[in-house]
N, C-alpha and C. Protein backbone atom coordinates (compact mmCIF):
# COMPACT_ATOMS: atom_id res chain seq x y z
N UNK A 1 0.85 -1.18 0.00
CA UNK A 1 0.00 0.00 0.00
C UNK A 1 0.89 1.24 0.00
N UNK A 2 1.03 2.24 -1.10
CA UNK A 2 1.51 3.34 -1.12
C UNK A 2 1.27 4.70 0.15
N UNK A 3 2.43 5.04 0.70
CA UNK A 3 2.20 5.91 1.71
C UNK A 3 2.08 7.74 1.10
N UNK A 4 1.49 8.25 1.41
CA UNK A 4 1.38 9.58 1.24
C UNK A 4 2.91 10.63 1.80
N UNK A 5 3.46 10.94 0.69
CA UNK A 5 4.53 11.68 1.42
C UNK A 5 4.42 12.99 1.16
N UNK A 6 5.20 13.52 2.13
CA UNK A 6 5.23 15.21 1.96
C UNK A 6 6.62 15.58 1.47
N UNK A 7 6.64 16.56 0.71
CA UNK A 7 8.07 17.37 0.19
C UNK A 7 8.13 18.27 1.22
N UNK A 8 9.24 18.33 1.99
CA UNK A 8 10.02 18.76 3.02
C UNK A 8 10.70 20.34 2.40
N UNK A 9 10.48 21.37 3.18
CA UNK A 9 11.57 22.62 2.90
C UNK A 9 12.76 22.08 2.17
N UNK A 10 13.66 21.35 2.61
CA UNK A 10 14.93 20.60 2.28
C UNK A 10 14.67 19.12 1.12
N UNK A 11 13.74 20.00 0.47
CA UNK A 11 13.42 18.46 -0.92
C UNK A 11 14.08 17.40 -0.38
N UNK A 12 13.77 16.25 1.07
CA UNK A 12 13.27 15.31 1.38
C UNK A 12 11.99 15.06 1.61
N UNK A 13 11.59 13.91 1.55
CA UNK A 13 9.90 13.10 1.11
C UNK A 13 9.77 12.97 2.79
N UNK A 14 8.58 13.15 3.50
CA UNK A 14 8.82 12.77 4.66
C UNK A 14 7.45 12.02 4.95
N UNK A 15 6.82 10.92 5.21
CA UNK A 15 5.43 10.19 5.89
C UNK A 15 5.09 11.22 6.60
N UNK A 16 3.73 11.42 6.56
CA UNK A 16 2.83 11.84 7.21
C UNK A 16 2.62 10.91 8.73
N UNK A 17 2.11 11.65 9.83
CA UNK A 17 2.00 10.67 10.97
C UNK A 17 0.85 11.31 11.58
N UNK A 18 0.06 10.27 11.82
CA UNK A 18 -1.72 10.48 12.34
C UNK A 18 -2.02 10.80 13.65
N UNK A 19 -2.43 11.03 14.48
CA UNK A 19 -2.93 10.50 15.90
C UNK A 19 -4.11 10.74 15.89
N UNK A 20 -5.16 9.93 16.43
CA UNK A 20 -6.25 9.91 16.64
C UNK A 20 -6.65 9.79 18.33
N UNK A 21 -6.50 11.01 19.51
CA UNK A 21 -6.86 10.75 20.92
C UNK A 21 -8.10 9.64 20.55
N UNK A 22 -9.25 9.18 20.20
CA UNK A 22 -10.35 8.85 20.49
C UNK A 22 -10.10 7.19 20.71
N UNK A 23 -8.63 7.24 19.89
CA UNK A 23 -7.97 5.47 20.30
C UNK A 23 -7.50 5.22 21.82
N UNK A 24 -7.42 6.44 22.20
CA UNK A 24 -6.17 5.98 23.31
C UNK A 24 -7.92 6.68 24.87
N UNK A 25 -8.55 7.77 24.38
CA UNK A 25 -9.57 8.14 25.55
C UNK A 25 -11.16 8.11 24.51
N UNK A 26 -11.79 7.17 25.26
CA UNK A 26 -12.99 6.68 24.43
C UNK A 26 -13.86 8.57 24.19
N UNK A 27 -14.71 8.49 23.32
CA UNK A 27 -15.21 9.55 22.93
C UNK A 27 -14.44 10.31 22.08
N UNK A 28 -12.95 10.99 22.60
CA UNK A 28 -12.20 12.34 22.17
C UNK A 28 -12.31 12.14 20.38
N UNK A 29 -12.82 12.90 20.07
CA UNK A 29 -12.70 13.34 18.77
C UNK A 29 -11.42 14.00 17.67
N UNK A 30 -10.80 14.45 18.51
CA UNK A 30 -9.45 15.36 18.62
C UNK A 30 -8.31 14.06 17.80
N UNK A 31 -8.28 14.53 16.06
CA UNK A 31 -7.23 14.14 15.08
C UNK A 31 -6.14 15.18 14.94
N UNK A 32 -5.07 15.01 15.16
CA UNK A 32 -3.69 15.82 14.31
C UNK A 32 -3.11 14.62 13.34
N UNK A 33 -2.51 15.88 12.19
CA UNK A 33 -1.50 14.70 11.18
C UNK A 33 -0.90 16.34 10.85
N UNK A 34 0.39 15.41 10.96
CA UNK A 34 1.61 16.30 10.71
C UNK A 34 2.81 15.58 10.33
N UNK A 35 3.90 16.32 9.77
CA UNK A 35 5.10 15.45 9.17
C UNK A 35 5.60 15.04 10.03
N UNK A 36 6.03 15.24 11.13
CA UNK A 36 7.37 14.99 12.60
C UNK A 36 6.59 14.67 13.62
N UNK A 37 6.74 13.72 13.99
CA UNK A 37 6.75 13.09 15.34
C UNK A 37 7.00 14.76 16.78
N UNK A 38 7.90 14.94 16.61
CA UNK A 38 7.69 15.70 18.26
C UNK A 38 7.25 16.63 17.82
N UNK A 39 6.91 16.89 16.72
CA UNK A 39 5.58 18.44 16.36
C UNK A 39 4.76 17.82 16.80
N UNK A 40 4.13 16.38 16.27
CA UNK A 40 2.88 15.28 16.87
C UNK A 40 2.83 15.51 18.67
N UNK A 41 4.09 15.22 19.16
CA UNK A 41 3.65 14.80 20.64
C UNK A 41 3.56 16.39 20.94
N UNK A 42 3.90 17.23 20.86
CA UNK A 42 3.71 18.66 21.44
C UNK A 42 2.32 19.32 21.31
N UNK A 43 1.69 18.91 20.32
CA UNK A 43 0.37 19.01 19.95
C UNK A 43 -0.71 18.32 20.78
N UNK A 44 -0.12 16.53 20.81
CA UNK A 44 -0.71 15.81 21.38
C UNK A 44 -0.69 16.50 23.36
N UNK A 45 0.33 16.90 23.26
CA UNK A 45 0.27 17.08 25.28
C UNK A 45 -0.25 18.45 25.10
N UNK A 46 -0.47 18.99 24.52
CA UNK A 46 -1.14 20.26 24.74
C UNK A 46 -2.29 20.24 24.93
N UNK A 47 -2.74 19.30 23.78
CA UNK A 47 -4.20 18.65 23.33
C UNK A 47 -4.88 18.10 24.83
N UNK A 48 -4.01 17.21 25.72
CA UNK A 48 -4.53 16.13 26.79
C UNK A 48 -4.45 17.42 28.13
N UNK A 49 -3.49 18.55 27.85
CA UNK A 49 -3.58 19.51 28.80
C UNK A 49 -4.71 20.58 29.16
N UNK A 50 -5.53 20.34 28.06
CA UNK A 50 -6.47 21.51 27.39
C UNK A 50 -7.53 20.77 27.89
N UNK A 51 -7.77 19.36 26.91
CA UNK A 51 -9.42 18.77 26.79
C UNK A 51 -9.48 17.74 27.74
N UNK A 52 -8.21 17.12 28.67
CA UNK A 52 -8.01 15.79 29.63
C UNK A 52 -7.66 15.99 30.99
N UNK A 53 -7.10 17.56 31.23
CA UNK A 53 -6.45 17.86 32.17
C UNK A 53 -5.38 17.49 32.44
N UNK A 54 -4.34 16.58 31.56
CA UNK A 54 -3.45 15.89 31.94
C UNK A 54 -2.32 16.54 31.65
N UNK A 55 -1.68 17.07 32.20
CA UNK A 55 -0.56 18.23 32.25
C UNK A 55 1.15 17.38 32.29
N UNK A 56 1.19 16.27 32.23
CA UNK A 56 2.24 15.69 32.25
C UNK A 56 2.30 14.13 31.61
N UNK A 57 2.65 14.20 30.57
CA UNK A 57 2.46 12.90 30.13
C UNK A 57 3.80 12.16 30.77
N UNK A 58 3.81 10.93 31.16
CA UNK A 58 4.50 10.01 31.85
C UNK A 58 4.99 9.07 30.69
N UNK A 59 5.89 7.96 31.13
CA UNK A 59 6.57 6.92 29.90
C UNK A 59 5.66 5.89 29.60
N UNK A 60 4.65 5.76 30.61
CA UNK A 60 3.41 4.71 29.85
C UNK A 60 2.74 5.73 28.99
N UNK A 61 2.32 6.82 29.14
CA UNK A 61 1.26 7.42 28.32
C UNK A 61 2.18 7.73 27.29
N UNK A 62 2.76 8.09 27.09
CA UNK A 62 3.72 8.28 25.78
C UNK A 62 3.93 6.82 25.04
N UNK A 63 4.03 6.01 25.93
CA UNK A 63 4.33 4.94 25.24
C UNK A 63 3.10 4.39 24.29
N UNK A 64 1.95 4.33 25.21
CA UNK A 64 0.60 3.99 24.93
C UNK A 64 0.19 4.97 23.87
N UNK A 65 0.33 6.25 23.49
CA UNK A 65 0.38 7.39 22.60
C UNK A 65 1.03 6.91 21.15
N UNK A 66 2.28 6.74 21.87
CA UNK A 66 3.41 6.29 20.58
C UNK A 66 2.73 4.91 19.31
N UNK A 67 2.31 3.96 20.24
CA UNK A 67 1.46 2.87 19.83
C UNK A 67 0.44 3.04 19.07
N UNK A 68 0.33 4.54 19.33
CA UNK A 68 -1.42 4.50 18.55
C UNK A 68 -1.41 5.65 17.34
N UNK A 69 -0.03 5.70 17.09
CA UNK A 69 0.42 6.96 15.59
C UNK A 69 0.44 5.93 14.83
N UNK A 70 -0.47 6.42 13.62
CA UNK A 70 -0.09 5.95 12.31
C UNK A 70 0.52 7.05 11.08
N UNK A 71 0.98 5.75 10.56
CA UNK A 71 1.60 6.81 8.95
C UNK A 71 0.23 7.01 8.06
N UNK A 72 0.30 8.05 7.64
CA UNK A 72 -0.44 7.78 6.77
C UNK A 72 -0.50 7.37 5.37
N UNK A 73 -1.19 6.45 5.03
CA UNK A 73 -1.08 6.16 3.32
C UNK A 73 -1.52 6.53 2.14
């Protein structure tokens, strides 16, 4: 299955990467897709700081987070 890439400032191809909160906290509606991973998680903890109250993500929730990014295709 062909992945969707993005042309990078620096003409490299880079995967797209998904998160969907509603995988990881039942209900949340709340999608980001962006090229980079720690643009993703900075978004994502802002996101859980705002709509979850959760002001500190820990190495399970990151981990459990990490688990639930997809590329997109």
């Amino acid at each position: 299955m062909p992945r969707r890439l993005l042309r990078l400032e620096n003409g490299e191809c880079g995967t797209m990467k998904r998160f969907a909160c509603g995988d990881v906290v039942a209900g949340c509606t709340w999608t980001m897709q962006v090229s980079d991973e720690a643009d993703l998680m900075a978004l994502i903890a802002d996101h859980t700081a705002v709509a979850h109250g959760i002001t500190t993500l820990d190495d399970e929730l990151i981990a459990v987070v990490r688990e639930h990014i997809q590329l997109v295709s």
